[in-house]
PDB file of N, CA and C in Angstrom:
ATOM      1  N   UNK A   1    -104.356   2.368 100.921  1.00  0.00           N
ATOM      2  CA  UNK A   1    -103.931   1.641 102.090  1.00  0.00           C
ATOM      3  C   UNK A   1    -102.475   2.007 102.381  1.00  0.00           C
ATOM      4  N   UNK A   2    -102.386   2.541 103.619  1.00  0.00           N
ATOM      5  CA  UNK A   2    -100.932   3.029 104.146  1.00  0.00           C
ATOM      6  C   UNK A   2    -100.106   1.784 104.276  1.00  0.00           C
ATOM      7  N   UNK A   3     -99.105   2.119 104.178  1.00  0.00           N
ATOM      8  CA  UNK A   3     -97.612   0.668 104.381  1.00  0.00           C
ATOM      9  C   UNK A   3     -98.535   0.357 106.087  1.00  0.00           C
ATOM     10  N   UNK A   4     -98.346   0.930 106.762  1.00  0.00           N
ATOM     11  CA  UNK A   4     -98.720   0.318 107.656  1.00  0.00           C
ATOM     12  C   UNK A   4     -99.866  -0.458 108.168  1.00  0.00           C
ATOM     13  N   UNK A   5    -101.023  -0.367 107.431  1.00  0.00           N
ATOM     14  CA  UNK A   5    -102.253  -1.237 107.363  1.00  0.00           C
ATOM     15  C   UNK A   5    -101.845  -2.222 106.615  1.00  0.00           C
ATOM     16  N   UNK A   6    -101.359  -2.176 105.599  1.00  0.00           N
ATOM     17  CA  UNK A   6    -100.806  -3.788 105.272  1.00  0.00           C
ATOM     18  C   UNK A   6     -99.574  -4.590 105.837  1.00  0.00           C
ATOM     19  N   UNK A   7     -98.709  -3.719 106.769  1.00  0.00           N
ATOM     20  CA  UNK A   7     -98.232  -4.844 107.730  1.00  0.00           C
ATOM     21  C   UNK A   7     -99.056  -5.395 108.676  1.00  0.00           C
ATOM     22  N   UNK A   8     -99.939  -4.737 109.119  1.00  0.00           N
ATOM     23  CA  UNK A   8    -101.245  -4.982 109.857  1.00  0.00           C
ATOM     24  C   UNK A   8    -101.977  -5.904 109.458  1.00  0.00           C
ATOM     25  N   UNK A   9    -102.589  -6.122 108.504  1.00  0.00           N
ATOM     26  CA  UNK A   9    -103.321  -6.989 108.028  1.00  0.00           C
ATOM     27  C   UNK A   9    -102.167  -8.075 107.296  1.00  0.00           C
ATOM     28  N   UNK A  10    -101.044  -7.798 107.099  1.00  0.00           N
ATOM     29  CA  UNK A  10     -99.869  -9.282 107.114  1.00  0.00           C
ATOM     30  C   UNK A  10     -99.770  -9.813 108.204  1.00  0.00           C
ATOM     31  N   UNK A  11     -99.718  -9.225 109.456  1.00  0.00           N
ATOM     32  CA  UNK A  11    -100.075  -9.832 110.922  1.00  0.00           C
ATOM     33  C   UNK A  11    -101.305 -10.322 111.016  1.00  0.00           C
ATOM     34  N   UNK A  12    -102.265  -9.898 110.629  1.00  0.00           N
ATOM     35  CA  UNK A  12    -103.791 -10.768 111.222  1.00  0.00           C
ATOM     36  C   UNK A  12    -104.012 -11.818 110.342  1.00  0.00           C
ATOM     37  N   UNK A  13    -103.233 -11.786 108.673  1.00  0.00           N
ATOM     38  CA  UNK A  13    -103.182 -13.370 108.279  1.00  0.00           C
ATOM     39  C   UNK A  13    -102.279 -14.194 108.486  1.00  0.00           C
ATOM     40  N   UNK A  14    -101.184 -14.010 108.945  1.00  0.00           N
ATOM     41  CA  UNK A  14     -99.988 -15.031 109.279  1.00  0.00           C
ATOM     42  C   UNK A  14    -100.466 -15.770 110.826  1.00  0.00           C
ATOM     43  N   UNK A  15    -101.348 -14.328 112.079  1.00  0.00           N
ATOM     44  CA  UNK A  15    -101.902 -15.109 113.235  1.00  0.00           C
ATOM     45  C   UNK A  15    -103.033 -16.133 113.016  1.00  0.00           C
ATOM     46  N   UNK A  16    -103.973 -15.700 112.516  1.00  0.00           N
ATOM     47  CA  UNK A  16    -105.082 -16.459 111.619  1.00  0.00           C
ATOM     48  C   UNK A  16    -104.686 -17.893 111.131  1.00  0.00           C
ATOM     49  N   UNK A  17    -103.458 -17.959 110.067  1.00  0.00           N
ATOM     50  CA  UNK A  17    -102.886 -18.934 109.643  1.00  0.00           C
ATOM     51  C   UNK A  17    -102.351 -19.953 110.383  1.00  0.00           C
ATOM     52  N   UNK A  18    -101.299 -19.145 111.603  1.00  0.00           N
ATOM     53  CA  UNK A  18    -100.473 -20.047 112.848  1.00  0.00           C
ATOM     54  C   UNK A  18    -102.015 -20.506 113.703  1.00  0.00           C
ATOM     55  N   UNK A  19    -102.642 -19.895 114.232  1.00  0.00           N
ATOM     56  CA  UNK A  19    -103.887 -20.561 115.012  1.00  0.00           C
ATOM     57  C   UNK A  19    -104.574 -21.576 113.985  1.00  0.00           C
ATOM     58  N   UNK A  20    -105.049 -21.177 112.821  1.00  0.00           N
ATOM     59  CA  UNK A  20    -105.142 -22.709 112.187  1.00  0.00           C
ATOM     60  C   UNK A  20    -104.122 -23.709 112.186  1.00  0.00           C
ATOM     61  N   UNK A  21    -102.944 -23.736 111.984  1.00  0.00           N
ATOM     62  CA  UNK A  21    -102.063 -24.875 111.882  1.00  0.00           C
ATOM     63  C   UNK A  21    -102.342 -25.432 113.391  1.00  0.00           C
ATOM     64  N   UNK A  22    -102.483 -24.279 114.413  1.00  0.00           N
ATOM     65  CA  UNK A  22    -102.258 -25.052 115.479  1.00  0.00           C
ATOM     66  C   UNK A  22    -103.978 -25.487 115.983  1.00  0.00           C
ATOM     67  N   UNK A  23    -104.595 -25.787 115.538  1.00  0.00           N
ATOM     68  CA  UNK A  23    -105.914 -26.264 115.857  1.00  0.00           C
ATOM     69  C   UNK A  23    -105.660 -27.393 115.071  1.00  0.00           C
ATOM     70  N   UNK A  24    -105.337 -27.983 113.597  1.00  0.00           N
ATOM     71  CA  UNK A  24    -104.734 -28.798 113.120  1.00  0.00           C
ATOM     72  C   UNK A  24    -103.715 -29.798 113.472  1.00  0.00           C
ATOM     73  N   UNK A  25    -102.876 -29.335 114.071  1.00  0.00           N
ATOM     74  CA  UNK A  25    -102.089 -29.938 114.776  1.00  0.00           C
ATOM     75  C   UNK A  25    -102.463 -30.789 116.668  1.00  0.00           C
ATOM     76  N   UNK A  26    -103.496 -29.952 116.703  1.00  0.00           N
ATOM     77  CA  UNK A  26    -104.162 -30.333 118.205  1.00  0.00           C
ATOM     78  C   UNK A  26    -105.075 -31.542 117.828  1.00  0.00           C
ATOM     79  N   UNK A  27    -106.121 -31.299 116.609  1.00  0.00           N
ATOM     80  CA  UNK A  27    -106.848 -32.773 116.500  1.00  0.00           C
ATOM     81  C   UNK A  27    -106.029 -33.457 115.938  1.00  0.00           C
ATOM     82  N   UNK A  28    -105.411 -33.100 115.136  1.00  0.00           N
ATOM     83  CA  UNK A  28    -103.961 -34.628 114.806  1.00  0.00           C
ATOM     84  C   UNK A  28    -103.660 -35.666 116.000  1.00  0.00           C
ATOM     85  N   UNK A  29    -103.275 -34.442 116.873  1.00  0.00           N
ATOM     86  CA  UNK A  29    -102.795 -34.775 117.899  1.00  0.00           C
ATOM     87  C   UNK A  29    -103.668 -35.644 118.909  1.00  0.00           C
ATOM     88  N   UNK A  30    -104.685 -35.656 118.799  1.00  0.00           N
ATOM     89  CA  UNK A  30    -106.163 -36.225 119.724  1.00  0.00           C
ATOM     90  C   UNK A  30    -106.461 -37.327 118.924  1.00  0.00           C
ATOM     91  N   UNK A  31    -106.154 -37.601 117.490  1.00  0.00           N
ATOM     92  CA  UNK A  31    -106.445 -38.193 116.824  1.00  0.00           C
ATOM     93  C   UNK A  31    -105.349 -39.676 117.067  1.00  0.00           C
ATOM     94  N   UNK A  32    -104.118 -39.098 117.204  1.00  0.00           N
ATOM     95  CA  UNK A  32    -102.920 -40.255 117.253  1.00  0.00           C
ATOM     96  C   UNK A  32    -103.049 -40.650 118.771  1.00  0.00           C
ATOM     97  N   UNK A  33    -103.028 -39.942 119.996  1.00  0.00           N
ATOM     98  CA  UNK A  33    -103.521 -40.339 121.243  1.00  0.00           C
ATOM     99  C   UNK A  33    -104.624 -41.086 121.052  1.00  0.00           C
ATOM    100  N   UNK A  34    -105.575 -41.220 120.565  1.00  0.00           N
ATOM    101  CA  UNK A  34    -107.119 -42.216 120.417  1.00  0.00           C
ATOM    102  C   UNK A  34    -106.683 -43.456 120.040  1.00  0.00           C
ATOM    103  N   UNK A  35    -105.593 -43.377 118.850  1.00  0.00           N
ATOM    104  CA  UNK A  35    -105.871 -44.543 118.315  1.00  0.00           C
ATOM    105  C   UNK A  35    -104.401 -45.294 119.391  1.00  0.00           C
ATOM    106  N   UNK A  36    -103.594 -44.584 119.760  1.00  0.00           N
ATOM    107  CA  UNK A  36    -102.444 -45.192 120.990  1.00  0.00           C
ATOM    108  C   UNK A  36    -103.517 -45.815 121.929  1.00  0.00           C
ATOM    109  N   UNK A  37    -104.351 -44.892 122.882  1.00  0.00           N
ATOM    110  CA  UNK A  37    -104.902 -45.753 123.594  1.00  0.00           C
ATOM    111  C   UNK A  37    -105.942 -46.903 123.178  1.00  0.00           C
ATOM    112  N   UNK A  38    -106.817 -46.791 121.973  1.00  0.00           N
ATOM    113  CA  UNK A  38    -107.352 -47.740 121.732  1.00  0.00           C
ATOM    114  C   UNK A  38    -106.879 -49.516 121.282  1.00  0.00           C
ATOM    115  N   UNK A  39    -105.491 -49.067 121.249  1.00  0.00           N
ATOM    116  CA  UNK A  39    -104.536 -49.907 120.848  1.00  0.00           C
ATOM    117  C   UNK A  39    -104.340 -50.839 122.100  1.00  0.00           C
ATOM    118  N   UNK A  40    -104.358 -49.910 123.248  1.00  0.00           N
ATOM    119  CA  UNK A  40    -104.455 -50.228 124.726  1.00  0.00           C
ATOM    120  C   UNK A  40    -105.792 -51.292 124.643  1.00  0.00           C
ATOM    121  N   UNK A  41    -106.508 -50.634 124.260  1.00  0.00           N
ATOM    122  CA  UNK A  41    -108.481 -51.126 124.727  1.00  0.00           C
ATOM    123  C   UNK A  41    -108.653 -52.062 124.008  1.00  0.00           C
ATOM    124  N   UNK A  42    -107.662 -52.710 122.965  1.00  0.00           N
ATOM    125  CA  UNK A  42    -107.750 -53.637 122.351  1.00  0.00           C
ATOM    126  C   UNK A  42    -108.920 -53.553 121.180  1.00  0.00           C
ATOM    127  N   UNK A  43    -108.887 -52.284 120.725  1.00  0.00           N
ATOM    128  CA  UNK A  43    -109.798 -51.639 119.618  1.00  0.00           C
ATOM    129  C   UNK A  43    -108.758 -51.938 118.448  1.00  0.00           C
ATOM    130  N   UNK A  44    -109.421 -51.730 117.332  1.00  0.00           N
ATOM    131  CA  UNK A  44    -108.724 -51.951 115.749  1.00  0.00           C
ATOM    132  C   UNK A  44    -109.698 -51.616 115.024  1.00  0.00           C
ATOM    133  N   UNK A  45    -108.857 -51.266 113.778  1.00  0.00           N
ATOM    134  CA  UNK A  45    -109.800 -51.014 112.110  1.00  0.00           C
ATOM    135  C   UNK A  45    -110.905 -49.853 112.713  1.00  0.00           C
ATOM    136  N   UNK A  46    -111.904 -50.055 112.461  1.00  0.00           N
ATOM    137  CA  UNK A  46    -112.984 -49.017 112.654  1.00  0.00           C
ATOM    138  C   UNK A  46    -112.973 -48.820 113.785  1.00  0.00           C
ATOM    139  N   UNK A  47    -113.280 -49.644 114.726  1.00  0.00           N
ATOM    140  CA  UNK A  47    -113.337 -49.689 116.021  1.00  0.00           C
ATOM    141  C   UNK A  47    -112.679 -48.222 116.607  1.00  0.00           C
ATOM    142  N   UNK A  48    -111.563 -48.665 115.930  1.00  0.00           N
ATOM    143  CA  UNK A  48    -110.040 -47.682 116.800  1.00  0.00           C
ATOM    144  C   UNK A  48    -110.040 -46.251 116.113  1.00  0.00           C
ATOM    145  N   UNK A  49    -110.601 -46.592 115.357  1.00  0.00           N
ATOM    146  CA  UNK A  49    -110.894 -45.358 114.218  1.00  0.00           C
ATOM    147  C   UNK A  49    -111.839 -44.257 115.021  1.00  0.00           C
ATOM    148  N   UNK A  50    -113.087 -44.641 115.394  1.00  0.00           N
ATOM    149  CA  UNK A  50    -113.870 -43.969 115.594  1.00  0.00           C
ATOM    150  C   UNK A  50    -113.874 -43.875 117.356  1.00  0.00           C
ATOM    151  N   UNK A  51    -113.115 -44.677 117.909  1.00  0.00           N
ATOM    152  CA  UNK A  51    -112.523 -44.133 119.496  1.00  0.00           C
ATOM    153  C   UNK A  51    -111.882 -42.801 119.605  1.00  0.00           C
ATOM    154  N   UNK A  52    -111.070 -42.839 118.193  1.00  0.00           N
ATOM    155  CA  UNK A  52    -109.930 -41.602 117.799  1.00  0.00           C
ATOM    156  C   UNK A  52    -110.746 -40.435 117.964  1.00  0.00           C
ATOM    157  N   UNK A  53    -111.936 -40.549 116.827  1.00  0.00           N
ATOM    158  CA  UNK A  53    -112.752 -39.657 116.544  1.00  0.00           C
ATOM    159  C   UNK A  53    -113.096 -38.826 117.972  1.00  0.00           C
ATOM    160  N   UNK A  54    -113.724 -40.142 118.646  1.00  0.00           N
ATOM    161  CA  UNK A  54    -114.363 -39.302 120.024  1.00  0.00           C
ATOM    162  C   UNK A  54    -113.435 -38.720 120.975  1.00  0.00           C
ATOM    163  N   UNK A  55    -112.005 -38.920 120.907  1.00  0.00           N
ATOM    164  CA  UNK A  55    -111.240 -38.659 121.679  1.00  0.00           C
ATOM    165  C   UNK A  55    -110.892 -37.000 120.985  1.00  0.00           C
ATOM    166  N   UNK A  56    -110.956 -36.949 119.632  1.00  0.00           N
ATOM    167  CA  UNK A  56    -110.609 -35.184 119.135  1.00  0.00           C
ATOM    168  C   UNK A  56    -112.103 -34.623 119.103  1.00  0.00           C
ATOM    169  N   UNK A  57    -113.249 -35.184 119.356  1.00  0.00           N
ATOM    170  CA  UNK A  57    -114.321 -34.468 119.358  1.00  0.00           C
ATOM    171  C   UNK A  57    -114.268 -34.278 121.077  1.00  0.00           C
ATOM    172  N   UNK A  58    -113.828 -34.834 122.014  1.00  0.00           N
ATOM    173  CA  UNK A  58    -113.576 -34.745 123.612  1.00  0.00           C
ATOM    174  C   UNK A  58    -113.218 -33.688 123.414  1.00  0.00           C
ATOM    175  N   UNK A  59    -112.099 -32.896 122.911  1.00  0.00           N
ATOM    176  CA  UNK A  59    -110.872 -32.084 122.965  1.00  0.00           C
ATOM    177  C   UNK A  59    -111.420 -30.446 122.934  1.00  0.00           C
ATOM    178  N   UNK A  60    -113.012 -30.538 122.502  1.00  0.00           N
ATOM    179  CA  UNK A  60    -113.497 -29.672 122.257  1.00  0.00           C
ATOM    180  C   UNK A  60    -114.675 -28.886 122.942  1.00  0.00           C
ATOM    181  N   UNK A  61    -114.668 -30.094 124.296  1.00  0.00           N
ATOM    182  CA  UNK A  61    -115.396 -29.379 125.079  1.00  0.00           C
ATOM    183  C   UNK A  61    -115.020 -28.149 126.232  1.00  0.00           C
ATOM    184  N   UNK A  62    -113.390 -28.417 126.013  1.00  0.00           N
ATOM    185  CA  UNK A  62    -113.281 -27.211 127.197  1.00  0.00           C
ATOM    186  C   UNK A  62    -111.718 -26.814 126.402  1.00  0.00           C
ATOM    187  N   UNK A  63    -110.902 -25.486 127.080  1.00  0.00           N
ATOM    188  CA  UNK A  63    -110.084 -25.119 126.607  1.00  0.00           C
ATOM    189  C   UNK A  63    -108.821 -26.170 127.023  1.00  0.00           C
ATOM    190  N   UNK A  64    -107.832 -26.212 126.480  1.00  0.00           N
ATOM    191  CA  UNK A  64    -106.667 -26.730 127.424  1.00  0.00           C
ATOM    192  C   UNK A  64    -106.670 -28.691 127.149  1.00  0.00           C
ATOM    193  N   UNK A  65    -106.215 -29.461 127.915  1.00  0.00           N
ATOM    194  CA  UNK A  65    -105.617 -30.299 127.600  1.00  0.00           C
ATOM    195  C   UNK A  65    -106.800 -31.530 128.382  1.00  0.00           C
ATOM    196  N   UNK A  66    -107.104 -30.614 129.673  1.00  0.00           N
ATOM    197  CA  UNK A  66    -107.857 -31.983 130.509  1.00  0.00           C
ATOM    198  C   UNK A  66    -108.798 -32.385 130.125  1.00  0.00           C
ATOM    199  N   UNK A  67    -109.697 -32.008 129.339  1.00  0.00           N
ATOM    200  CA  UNK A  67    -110.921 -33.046 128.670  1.00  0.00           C
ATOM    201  C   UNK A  67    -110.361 -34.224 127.769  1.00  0.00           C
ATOM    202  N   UNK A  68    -109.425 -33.942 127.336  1.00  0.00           N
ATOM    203  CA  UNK A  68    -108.659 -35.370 126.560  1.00  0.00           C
ATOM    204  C   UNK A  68    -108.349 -36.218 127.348  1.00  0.00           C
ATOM    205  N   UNK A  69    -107.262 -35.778 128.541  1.00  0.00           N
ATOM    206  CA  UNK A  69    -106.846 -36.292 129.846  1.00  0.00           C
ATOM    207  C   UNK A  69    -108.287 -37.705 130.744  1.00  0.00           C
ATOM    208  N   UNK A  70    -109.372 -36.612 130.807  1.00  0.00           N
ATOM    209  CA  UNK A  70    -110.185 -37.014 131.304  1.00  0.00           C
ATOM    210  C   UNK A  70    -110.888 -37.909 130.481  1.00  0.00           C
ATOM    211  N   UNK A  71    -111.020 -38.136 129.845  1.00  0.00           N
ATOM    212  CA  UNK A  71    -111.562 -39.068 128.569  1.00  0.00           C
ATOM    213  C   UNK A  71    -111.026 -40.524 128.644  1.00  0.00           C
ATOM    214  N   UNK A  72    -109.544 -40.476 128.281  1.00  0.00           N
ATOM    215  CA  UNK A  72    -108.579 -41.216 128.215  1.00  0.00           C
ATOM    216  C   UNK A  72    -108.562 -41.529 129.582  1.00  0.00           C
ATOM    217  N   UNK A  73    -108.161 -41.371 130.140  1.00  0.00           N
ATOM    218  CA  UNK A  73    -108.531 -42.026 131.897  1.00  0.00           C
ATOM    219  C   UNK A  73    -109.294 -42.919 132.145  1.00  0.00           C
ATOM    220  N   UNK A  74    -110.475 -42.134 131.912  1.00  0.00           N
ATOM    221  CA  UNK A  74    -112.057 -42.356 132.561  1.00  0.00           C
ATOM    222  C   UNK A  74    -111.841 -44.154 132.098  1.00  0.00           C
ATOM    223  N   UNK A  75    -111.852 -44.201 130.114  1.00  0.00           N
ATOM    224  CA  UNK A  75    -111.867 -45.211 129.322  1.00  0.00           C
ATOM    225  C   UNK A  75    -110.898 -46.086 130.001  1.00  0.00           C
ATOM    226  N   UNK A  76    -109.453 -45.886 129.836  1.00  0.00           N
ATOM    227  CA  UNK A  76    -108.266 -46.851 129.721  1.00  0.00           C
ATOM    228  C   UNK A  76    -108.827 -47.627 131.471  1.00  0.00           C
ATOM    229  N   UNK A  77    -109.255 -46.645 132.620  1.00  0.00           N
ATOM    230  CA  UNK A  77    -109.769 -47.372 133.874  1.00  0.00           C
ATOM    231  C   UNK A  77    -110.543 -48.301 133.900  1.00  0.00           C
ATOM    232  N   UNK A  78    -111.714 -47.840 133.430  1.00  0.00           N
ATOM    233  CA  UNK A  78    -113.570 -49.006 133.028  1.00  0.00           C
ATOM    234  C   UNK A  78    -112.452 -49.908 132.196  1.00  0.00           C
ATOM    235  N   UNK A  79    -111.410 -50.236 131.807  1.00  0.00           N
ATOM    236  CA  UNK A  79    -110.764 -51.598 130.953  1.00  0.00           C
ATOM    237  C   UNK A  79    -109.722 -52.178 132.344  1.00  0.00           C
ATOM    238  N   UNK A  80    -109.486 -51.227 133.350  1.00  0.00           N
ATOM    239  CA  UNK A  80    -108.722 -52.084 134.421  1.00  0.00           C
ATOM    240  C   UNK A  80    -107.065 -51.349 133.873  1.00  0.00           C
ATOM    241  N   UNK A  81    -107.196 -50.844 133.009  1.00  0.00           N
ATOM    242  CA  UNK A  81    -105.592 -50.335 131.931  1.00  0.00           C
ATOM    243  C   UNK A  81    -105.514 -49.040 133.087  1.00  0.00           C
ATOM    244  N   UNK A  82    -104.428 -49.521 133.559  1.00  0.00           N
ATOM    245  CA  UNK A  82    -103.383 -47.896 134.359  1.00  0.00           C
ATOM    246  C   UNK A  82    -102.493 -47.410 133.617  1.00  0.00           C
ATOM    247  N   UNK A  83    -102.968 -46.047 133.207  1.00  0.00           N
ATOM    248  CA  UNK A  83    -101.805 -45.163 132.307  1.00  0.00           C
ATOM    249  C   UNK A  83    -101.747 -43.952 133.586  1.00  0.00           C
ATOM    250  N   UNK A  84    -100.511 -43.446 133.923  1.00  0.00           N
ATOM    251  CA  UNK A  84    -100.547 -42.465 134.596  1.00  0.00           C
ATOM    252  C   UNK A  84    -100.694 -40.812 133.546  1.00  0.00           C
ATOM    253  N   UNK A  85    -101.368 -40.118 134.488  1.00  0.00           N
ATOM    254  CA  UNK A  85    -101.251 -38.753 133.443  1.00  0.00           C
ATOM    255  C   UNK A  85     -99.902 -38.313 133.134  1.00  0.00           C
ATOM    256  N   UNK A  86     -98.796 -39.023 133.636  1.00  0.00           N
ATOM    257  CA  UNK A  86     -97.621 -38.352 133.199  1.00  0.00           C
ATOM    258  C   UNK A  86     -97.106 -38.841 131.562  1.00  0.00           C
ATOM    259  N   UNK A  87     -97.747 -40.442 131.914  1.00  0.00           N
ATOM    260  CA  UNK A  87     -97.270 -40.466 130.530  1.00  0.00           C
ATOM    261  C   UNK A  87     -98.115 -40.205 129.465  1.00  0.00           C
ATOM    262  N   UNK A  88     -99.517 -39.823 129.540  1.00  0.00           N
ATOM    263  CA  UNK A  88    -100.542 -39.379 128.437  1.00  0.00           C
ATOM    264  C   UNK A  88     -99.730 -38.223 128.058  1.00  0.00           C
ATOM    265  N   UNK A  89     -99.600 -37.655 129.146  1.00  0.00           N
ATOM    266  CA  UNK A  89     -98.914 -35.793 128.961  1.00  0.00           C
ATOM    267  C   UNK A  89     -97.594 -36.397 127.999  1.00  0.00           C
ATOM    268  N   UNK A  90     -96.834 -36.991 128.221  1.00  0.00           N
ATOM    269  CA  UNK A  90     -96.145 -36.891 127.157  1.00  0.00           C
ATOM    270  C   UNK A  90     -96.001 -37.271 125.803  1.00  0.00           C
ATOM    271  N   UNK A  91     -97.130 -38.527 126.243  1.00  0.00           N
ATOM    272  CA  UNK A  91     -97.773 -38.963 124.803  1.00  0.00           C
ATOM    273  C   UNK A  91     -97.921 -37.953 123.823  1.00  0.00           C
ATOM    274  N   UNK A  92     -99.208 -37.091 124.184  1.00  0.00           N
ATOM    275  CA  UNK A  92     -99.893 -36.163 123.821  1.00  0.00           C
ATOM    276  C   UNK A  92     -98.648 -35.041 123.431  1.00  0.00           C
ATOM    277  N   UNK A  93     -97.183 -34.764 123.868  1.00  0.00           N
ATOM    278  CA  UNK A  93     -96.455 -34.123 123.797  1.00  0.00           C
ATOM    279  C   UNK A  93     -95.288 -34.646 122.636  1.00  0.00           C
ATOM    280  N   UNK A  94     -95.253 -35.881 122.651  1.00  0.00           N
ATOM    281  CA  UNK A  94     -94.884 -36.312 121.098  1.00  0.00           C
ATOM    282  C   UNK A  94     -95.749 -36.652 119.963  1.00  0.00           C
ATOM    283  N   UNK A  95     -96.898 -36.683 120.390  1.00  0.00           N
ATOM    284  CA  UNK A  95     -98.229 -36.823 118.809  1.00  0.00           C
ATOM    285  C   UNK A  95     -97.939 -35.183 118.619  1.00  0.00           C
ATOM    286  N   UNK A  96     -97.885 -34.259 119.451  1.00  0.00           N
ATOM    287  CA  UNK A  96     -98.163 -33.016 118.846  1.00  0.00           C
ATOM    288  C   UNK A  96     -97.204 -33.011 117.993  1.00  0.00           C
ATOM    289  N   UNK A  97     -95.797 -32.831 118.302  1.00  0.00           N
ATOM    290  CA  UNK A  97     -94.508 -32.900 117.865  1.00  0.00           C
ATOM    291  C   UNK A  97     -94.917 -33.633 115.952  1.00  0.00           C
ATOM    292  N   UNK A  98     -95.556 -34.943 116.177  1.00  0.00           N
ATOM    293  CA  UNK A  98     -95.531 -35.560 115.006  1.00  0.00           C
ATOM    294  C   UNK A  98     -96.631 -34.470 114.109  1.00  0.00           C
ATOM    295  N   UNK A  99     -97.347 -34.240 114.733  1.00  0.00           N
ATOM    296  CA  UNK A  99     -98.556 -33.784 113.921  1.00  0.00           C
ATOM    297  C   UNK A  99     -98.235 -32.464 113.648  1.00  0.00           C
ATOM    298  N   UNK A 100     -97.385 -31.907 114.089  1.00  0.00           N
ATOM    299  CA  UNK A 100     -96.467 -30.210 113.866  1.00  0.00           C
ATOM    300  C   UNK A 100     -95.863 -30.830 112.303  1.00  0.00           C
ATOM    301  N   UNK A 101     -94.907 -31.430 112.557  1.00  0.00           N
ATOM    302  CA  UNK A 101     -94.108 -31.904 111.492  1.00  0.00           C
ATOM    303  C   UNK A 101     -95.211 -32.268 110.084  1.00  0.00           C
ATOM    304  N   UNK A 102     -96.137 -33.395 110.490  1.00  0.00           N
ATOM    305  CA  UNK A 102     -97.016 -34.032 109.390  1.00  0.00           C
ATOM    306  C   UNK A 102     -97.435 -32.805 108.601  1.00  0.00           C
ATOM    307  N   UNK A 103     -98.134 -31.800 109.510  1.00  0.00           N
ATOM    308  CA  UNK A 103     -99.348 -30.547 108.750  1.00  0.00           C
ATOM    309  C   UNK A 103     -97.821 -29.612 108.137  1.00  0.00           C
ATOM    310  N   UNK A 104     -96.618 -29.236 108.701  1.00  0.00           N
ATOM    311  CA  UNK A 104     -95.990 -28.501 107.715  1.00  0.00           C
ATOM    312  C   UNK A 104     -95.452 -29.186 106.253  1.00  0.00           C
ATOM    313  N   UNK A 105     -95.522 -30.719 106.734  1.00  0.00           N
ATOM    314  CA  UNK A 105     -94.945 -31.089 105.425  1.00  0.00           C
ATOM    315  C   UNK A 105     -96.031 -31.425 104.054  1.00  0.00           C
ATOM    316  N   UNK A 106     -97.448 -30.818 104.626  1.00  0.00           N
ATOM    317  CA  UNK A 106     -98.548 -31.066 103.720  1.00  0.00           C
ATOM    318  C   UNK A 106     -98.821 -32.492 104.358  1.00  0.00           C
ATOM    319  N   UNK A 107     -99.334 -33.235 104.846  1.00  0.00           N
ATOM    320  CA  UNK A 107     -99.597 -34.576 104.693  1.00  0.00           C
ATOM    321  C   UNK A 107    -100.821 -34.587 105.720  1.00  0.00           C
TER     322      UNK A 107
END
């Protein structure tokens, strides 16, 4: 193996690695948004638990951010609860933040 196939293949496991952290960090992230808004919906304990769930299993039907968006909406509305998308978006923009931090520090 030439020096240069193994910088090569040091690149396809460090990208490999960063796209896992960051798929990790995305259901974290779907995970702490679920249980924020269920907190809203007046969910708890299991309840809020498994809202979470459906909110990072949402996350997985399309690429990008709006199936969470749309989820969280749809729900927090059918309760009469007005969250604007600006502040989900930033919600969702400090759970990531936390859940960046949580997965590098092992936890």
């Amino acid at each position: 193996m030439t020096s240069f196939d193994k910088r090569e293949e040091g690149f396809e496991r460090k990208f490999a690695l960063d796209e896992e952290q960051k798929f990790k960090a995305e259901a974290r992230r779907s995970k702490l948004l679920g249980l924020w808004v269920a907190e809203k919906l007046g969910l708890s304990g299991d309840a809020a638990a498994a809202y979470a769930k459906e909110v990072v299993i949402s996350d997985l039907e399309e690429a990008g951010d709006a199936d969470v968006i749309r989820k969280v909406t749809k729900d927090l509305t059918d309760k009469g609860i007005t969250v604007s998308e600006q502040e989900l978006r930033l919600k969702m923009g400090e759970f990531l933040a936390q859940a960046a931090i949580e997965i590098k520090a092992g936890k």
